[in-house]
C-alpha atoms as a PDB file:
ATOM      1  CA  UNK A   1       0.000   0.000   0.000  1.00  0.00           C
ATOM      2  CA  UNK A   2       1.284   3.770  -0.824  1.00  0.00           C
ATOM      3  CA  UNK A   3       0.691   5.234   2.304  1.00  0.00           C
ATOM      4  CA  UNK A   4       3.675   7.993   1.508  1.00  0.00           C
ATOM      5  CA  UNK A   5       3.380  11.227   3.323  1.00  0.00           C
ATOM      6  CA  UNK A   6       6.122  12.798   0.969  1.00  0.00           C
ATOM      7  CA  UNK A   7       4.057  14.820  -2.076  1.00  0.00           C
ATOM      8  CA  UNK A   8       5.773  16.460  -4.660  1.00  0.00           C
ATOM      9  CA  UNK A   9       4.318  20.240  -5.338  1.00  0.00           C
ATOM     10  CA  UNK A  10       1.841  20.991  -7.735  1.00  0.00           C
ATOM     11  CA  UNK A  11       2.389  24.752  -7.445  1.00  0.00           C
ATOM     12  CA  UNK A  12       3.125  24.819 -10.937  1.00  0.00           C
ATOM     13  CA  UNK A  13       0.185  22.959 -11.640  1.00  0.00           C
ATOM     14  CA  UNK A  14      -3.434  24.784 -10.144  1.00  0.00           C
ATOM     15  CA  UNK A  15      -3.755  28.507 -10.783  1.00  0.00           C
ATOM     16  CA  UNK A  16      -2.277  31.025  -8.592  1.00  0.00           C
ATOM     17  CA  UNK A  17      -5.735  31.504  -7.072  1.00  0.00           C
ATOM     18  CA  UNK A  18      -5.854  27.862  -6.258  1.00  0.00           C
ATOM     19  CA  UNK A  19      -2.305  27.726  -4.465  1.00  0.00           C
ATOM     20  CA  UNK A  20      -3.265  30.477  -2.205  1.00  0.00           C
ATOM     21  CA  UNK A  21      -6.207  28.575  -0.964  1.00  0.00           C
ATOM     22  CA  UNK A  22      -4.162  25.408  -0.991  1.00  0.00           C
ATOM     23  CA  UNK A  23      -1.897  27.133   1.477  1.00  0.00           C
ATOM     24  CA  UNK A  24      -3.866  28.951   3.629  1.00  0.00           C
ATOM     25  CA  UNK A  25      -6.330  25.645   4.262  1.00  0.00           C
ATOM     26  CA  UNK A  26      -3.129  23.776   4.862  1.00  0.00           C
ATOM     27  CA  UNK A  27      -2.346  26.202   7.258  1.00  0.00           C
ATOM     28  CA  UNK A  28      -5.320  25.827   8.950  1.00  0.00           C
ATOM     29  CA  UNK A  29      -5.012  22.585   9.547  1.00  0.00           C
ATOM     30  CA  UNK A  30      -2.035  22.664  11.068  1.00  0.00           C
ATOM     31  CA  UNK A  31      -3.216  25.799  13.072  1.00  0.00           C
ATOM     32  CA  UNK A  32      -6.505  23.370  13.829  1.00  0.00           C
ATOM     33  CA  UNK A  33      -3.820  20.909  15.387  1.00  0.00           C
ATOM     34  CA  UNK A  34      -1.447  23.540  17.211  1.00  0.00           C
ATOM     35  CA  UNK A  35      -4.466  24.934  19.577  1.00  0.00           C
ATOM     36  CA  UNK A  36      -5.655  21.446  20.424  1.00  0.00           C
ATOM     37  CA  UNK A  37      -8.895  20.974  17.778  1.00  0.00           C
ATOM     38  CA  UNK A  38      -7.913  17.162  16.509  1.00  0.00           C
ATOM     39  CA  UNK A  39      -9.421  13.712  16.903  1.00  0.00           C
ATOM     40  CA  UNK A  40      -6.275  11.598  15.482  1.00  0.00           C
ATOM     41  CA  UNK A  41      -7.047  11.578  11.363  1.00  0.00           C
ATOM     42  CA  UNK A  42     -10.500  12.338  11.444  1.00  0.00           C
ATOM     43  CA  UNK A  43     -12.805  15.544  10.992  1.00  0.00           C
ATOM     44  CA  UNK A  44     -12.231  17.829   7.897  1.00  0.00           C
ATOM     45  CA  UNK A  45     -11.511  21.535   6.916  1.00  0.00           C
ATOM     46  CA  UNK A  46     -13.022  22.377   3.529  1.00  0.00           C
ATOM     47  CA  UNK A  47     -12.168  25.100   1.370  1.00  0.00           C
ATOM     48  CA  UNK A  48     -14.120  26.102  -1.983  1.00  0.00           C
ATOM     49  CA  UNK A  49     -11.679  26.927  -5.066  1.00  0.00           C
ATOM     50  CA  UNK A  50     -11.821  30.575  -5.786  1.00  0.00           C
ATOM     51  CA  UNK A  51     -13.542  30.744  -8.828  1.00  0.00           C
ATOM     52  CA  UNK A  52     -15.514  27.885  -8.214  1.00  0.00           C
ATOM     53  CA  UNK A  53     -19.331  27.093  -7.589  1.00  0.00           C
ATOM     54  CA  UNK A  54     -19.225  23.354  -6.424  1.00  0.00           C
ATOM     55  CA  UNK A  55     -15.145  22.490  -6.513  1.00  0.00           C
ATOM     56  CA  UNK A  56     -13.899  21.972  -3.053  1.00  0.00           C
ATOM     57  CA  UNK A  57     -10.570  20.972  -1.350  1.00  0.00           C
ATOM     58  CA  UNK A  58     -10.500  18.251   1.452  1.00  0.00           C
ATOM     59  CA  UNK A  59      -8.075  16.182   4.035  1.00  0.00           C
ATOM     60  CA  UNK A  60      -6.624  12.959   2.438  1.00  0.00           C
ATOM     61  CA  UNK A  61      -8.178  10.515   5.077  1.00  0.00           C
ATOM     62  CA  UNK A  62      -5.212   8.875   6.980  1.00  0.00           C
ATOM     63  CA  UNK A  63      -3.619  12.068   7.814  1.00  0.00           C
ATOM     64  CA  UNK A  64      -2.366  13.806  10.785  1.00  0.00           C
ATOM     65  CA  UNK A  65      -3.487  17.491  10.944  1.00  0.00           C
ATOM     66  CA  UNK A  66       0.058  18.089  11.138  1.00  0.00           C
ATOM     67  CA  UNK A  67       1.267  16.042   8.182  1.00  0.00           C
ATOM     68  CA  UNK A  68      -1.484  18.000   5.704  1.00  0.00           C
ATOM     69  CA  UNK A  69       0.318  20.521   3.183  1.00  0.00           C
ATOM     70  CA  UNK A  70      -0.848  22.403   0.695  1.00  0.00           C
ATOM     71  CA  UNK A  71      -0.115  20.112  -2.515  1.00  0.00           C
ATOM     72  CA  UNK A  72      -1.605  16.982  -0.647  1.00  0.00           C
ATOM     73  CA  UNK A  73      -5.174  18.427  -0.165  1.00  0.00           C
ATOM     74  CA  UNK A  74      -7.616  16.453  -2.564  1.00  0.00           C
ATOM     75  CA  UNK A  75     -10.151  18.087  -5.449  1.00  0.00           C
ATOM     76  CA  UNK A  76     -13.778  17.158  -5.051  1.00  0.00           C
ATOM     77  CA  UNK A  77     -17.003  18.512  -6.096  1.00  0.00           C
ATOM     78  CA  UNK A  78     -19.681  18.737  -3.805  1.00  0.00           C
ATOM     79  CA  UNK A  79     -21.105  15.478  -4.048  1.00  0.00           C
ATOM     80  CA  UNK A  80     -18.046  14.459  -3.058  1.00  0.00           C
ATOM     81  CA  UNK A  81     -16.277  12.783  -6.928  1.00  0.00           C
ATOM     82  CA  UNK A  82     -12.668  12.780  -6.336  1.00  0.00           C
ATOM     83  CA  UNK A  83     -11.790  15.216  -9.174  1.00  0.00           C
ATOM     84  CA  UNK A  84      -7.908  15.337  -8.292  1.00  0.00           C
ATOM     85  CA  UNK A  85      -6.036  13.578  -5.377  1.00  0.00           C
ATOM     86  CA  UNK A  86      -2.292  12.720  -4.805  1.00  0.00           C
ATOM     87  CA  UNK A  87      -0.309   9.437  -6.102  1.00  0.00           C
ATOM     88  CA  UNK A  88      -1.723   7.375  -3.133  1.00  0.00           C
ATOM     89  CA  UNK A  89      -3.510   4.553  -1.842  1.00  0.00           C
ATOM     90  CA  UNK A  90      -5.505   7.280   0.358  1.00  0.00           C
ATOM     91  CA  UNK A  91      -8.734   8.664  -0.194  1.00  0.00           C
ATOM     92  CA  UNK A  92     -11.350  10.789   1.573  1.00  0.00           C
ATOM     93  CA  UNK A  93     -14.294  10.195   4.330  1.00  0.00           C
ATOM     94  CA  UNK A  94     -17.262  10.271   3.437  1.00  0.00           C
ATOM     95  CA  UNK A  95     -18.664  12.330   6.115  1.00  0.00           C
ATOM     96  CA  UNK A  96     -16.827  14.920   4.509  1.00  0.00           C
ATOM     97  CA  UNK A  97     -18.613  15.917   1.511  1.00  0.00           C
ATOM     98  CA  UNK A  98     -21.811  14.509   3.329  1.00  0.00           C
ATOM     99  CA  UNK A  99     -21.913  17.752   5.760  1.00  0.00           C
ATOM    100  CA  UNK A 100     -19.273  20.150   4.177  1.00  0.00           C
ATOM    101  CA  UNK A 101     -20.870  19.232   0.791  1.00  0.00           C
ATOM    102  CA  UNK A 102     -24.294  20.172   1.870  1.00  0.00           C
ATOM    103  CA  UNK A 103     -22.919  23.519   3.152  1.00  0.00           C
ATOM    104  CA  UNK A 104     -21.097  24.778   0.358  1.00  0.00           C
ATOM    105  CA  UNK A 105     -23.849  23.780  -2.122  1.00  0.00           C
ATOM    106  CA  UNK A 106     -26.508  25.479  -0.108  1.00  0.00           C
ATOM    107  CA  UNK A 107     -24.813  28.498   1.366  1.00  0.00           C
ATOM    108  CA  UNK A 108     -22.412  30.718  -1.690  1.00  0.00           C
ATOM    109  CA  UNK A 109     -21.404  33.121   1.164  1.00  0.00           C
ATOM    110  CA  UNK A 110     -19.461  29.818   2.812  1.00  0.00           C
ATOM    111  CA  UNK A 111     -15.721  29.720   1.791  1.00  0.00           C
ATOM    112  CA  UNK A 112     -14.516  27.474   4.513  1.00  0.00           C
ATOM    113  CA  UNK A 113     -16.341  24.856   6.794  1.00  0.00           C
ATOM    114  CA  UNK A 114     -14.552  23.486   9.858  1.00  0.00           C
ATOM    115  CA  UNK A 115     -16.092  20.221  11.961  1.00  0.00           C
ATOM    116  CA  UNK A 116     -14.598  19.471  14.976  1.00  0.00           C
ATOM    117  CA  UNK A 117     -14.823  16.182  17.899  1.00  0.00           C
ATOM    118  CA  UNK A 118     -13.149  18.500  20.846  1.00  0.00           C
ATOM    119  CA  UNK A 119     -13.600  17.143  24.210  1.00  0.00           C
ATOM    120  CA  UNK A 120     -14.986  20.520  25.281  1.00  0.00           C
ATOM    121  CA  UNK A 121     -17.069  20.461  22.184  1.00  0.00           C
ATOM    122  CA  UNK A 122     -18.600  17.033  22.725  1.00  0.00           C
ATOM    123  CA  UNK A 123     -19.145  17.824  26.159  1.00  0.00           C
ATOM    124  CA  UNK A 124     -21.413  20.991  25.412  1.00  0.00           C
ATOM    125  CA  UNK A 125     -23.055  19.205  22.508  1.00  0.00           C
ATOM    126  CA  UNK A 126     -24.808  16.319  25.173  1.00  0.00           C
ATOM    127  CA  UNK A 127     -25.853  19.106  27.176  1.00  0.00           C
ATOM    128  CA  UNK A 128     -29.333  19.823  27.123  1.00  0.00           C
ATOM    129  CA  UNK A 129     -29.273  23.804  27.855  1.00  0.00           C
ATOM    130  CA  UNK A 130     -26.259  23.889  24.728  1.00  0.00           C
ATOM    131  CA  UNK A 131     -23.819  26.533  24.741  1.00  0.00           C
ATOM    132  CA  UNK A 132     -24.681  29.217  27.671  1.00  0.00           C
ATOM    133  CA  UNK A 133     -23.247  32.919  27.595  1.00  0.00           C
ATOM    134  CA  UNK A 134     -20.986  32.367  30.437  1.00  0.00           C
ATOM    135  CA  UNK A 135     -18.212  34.604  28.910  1.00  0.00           C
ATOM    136  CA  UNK A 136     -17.529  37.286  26.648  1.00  0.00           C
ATOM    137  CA  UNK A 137     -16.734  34.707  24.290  1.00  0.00           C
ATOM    138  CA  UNK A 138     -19.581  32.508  24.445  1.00  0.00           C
ATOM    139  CA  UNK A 139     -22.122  36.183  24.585  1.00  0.00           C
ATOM    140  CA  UNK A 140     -20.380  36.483  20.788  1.00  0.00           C
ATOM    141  CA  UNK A 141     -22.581  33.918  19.642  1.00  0.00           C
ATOM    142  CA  UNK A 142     -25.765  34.511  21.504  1.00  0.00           C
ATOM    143  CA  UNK A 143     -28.498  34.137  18.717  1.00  0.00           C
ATOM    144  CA  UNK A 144     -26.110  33.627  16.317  1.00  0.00           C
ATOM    145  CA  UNK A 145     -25.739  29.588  16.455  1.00  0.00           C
ATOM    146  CA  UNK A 146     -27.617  26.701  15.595  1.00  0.00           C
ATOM    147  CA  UNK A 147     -28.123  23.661  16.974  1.00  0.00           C
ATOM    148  CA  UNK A 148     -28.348  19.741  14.961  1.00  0.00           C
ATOM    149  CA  UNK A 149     -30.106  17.096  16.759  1.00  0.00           C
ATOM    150  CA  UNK A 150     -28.143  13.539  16.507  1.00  0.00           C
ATOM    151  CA  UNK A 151     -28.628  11.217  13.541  1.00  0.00           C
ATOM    152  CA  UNK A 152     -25.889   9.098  13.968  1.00  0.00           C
ATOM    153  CA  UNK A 153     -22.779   8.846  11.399  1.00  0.00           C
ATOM    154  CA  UNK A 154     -23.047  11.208   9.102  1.00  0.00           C
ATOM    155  CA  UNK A 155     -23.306   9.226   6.294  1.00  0.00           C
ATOM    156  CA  UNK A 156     -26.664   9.709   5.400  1.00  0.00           C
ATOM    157  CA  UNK A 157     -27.565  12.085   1.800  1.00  0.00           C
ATOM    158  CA  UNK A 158     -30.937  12.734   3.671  1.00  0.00           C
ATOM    159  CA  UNK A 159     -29.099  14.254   6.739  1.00  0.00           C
ATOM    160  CA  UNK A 160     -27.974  16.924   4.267  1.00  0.00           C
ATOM    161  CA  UNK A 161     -30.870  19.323   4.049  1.00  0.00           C
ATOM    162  CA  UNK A 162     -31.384  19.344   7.889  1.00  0.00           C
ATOM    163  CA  UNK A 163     -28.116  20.235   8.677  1.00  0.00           C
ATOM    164  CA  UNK A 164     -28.168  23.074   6.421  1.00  0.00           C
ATOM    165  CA  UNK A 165     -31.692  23.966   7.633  1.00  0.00           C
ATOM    166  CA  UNK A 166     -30.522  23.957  11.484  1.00  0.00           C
ATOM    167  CA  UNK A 167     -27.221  25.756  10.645  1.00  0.00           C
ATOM    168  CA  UNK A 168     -29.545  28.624   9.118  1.00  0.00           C
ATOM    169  CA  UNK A 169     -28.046  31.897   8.034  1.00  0.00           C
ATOM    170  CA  UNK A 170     -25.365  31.320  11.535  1.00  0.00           C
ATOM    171  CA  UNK A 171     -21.644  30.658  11.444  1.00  0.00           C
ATOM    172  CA  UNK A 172     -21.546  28.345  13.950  1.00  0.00           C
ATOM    173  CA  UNK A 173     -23.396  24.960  14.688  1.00  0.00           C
ATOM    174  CA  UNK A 174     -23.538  22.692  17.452  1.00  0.00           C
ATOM    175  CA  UNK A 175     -24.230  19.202  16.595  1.00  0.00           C
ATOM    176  CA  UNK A 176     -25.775  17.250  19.617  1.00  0.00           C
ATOM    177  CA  UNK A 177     -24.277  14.095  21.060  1.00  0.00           C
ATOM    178  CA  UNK A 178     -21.117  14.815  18.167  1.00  0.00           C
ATOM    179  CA  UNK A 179     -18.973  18.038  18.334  1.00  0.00           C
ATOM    180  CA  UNK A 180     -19.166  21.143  16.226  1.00  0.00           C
ATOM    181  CA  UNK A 181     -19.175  23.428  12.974  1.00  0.00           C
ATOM    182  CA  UNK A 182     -18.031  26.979  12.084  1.00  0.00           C
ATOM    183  CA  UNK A 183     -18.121  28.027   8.353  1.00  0.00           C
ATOM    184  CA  UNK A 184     -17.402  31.702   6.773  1.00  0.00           C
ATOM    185  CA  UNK A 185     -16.859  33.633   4.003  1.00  0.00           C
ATOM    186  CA  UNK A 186     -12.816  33.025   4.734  1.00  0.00           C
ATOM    187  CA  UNK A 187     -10.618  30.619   5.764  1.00  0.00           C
ATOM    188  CA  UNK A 188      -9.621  32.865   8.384  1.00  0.00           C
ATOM    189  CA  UNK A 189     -13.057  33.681   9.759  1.00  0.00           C
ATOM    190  CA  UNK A 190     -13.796  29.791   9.917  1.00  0.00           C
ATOM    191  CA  UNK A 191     -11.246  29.370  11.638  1.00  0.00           C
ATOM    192  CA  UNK A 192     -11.004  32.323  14.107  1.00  0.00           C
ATOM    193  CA  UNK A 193     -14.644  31.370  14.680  1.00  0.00           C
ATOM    194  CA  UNK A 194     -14.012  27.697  15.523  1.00  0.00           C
ATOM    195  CA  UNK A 195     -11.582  29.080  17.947  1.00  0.00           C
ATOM    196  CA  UNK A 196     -13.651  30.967  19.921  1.00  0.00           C
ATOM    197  CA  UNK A 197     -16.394  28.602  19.971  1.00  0.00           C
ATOM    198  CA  UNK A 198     -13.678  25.915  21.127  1.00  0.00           C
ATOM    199  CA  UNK A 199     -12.858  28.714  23.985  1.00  0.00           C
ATOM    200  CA  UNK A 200     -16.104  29.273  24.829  1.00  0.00           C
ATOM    201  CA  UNK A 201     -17.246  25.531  25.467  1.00  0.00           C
ATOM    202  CA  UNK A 202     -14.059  24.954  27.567  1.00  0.00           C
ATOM    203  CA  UNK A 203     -14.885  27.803  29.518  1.00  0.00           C
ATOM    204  CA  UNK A 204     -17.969  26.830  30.244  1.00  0.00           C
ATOM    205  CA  UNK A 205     -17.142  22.745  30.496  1.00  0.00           C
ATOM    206  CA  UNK A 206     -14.506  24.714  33.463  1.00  0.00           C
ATOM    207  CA  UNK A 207     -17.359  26.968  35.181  1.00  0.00           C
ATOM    208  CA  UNK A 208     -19.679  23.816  35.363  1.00  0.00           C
ATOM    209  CA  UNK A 209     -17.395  21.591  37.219  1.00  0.00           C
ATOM    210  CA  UNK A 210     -16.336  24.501  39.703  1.00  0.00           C
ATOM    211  CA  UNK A 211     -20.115  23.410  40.832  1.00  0.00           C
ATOM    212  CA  UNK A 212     -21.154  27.359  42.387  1.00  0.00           C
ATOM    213  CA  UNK A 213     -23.540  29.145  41.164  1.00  0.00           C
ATOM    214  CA  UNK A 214     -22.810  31.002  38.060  1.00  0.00           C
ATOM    215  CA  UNK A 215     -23.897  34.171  36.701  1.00  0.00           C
ATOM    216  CA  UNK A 216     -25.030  35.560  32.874  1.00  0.00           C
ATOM    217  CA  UNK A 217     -25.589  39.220  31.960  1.00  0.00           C
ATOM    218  CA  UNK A 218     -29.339  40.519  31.472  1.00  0.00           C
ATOM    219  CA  UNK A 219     -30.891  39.911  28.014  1.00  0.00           C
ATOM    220  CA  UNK A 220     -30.226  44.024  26.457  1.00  0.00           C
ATOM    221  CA  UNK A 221     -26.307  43.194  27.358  1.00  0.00           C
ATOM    222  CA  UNK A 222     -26.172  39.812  25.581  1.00  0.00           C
ATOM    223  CA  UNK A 223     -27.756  41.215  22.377  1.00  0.00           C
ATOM    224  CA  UNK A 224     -25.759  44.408  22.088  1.00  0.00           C
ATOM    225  CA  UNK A 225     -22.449  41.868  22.820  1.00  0.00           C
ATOM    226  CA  UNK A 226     -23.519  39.757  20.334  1.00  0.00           C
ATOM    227  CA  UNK A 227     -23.712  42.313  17.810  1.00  0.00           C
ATOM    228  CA  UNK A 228     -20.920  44.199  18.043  1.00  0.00           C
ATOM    229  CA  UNK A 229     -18.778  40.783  17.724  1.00  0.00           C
ATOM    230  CA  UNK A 230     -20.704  40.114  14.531  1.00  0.00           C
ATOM    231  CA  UNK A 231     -18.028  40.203  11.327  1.00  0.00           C
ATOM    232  CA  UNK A 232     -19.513  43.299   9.810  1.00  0.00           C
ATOM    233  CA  UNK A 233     -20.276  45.431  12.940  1.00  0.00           C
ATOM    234  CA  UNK A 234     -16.322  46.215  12.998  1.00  0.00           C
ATOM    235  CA  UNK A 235     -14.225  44.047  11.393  1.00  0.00           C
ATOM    236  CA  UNK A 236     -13.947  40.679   9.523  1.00  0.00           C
ATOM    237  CA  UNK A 237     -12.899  37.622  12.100  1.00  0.00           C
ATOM    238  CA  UNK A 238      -9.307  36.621  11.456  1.00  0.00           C
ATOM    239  CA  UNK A 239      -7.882  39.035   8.905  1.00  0.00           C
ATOM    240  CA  UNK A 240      -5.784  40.807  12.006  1.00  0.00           C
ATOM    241  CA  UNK A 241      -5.115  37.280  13.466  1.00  0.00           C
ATOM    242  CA  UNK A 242      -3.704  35.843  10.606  1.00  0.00           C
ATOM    243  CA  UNK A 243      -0.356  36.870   9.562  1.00  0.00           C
ATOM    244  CA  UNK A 244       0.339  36.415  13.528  1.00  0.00           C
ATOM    245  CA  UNK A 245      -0.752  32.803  13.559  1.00  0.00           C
ATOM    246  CA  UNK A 246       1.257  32.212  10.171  1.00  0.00           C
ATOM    247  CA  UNK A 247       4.394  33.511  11.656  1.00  0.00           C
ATOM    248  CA  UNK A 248       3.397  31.524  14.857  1.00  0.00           C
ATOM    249  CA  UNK A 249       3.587  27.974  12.159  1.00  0.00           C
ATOM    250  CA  UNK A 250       7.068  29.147  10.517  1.00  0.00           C
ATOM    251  CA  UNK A 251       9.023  29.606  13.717  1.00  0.00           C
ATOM    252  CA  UNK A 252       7.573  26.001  14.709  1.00  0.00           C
ATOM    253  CA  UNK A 253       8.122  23.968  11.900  1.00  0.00           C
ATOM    254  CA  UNK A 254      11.870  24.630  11.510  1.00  0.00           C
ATOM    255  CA  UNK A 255      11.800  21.975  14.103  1.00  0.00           C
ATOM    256  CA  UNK A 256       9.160  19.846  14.128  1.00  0.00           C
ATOM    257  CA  UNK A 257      10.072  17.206  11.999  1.00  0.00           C
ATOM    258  CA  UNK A 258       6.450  17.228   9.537  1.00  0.00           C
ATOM    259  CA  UNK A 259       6.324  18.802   5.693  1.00  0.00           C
ATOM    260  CA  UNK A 260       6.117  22.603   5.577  1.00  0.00           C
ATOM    261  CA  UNK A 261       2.624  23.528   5.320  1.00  0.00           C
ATOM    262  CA  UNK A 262       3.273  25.534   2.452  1.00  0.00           C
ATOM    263  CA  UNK A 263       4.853  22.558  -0.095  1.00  0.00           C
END
C-alpha cells in the first residue's frame, strides 16, 4: 500500500488563485492541530476553489493534521467525486462531503467549513441547555448559532438538508451528542470562529465543574455583545489574526520534523 506522506508540489500545476487557498487551508489545519482541535485523522476543513461554484478541497483521510500541506489536499465537487487527489492509496471520508458538501452547495457566502470532535465540544453538545453565555466569548454567539439534533454517522444524503436547515443563516453549529461546525466567508473567519467557539465551550465545560452558582448578563447586554462581535459590525474575524498565527507555524516547523505547510 502507498501510504507515503512525501508529495511532490503541484504549485506549478493549479492557478495562482488555487495555491493560495491550498496554502492557507493547509495552514489551517495545522493551526486546527497547534491549539488542540484534533481527533487523530479524522474531521475535515473544507475550502471552496476561488472561482468555483461546487469544486472543493479536502483532508486525504489517513492524515495527521500536522502532516497535511498544501499540494496533498484532494479536489472534489460537492457530491463528493474525487476530481484530483495525490499518487496514493488514500482517499477521503465520506462524512466529509456529506456535511461540508451540503454547506457549500446550499450556502455561496461559505468559503470554509470546519467540523470538529473536541472534548470541550462534545461535552457541550450532550448538554441539554447547549452553549450558555458564560463569557464574553460565548455572549459572541448569543443568537447567532444553531443547533443539529443527533442522527448518527453522518453518512446519510438525507441528513444533508437538515443540517443546512438547522445551521440557518449562523456561522456556527452545534451538533448534539457529536462536536461542532463553524463556516465563513474566509478561511480565516472559519477558523477564528471555531476558535472561539472551542474557547467558549471549555470555559464553560470549566465553570460547570467549579459546581457554584454562576452568573449571565441581562438579556439588552447579551444582544448588544452579540452584535458588536458580529463580522460586519467592525471588522472581519481573522484578517488581524492571521499573519500572527502564520508567523506563529514558521518559527515552529523549523523543528518539528512534519512537511512545511506551504509545499
Amino acid at each position: 500500500m502507498n501510504y507515503t506522506t512525501a508529495f511532490k508540489s503541484i504549485r506549478d500545476a493549479v492557478s495562482p488563485a488555487e495555491w493560495q487557498a491550498r496554502v492557507d487551508l493547509a495552514a489551517c489545519y495545522r493551526l486546527m492541530d497547534k491549539f488542540g482541535m484534533t481527533d487523530l485523522i479524522y474531521n475535515h476543513i473544507t475550502a471552496r476553489i476561488p472561482g468555483s461554484d461546487d469544486h472543493l478541497l479536502i483532508n486525504l483521510y489517513g492524515l495527521l493534521y500536522k502532516e497535511i500541506t498544501a499540494s496533498s489536499l484532494v479536489k472534489i465537487d460537492v457530491e463528493g467525486n474525487i476530481l484530483w487527489k495525490p499518487e496514493t492509496d488514500y482517499g477521503i471520508n465520506k462524512s466529509g462531503y456529506v456535511i461540508h458538501g451540503a454547506i457549500h452547495k446550499a450556502r455561496s457566502d461559505v468559503t470554509c467549513v470546519i467540523h470538529t470532535h473536541t472534548r470541550a465540544g462534545m461535552a457541550v453538545a450532550a448538554m441539554q441547555c447547549g452553549l450558555l453565555p458564560l463569557s464574553q466569548t460565548a455572549i459572541r454567539f448569543h443568537g447567532h448559532i444553531g443547533y443539529h439534533d443527533y442522527e448518527g454517522p453522518a453518512v446519510d444524503l438525507d441528513e444533508r438538508e437538515r443540517i443546512v436547515a438547522d445551521l440557518g443563516p449562523h456561522d456556527a453549529l452545534v451538533m448534539r451528542n457529536h462536536g461542532l461546525l463553524t463556516c465563513g466567508a474566509t478561511i480565516q473567519q472559519a477558523f477564528n470562529t471555531m476558535y472561539q467557539l472551542e474557547m467558549a465551550c471549555r470555559t464553560q465545560v470549566d465553570a460547570m465543574a467549579a459546581r457554584t452558582e454562576l452568573t449571565m448578563p441581562g438579556e439588552n447586554v447579551l444582544a448588544h455583545t452579540a452584535h458588536l462581535y458580529q463580522p460586519g459590525t467592525r471588522r472581519p474575524y481573522g484578517v488581524l489574526e492571521w499573519a500572527a498565527m502564520l508567523r506563529l507555524l514558521e518559527a515552529e516547523e523549523r523543528n518539528s520534523g512534519y512537511p512545511i505547510y506551504r509545499h
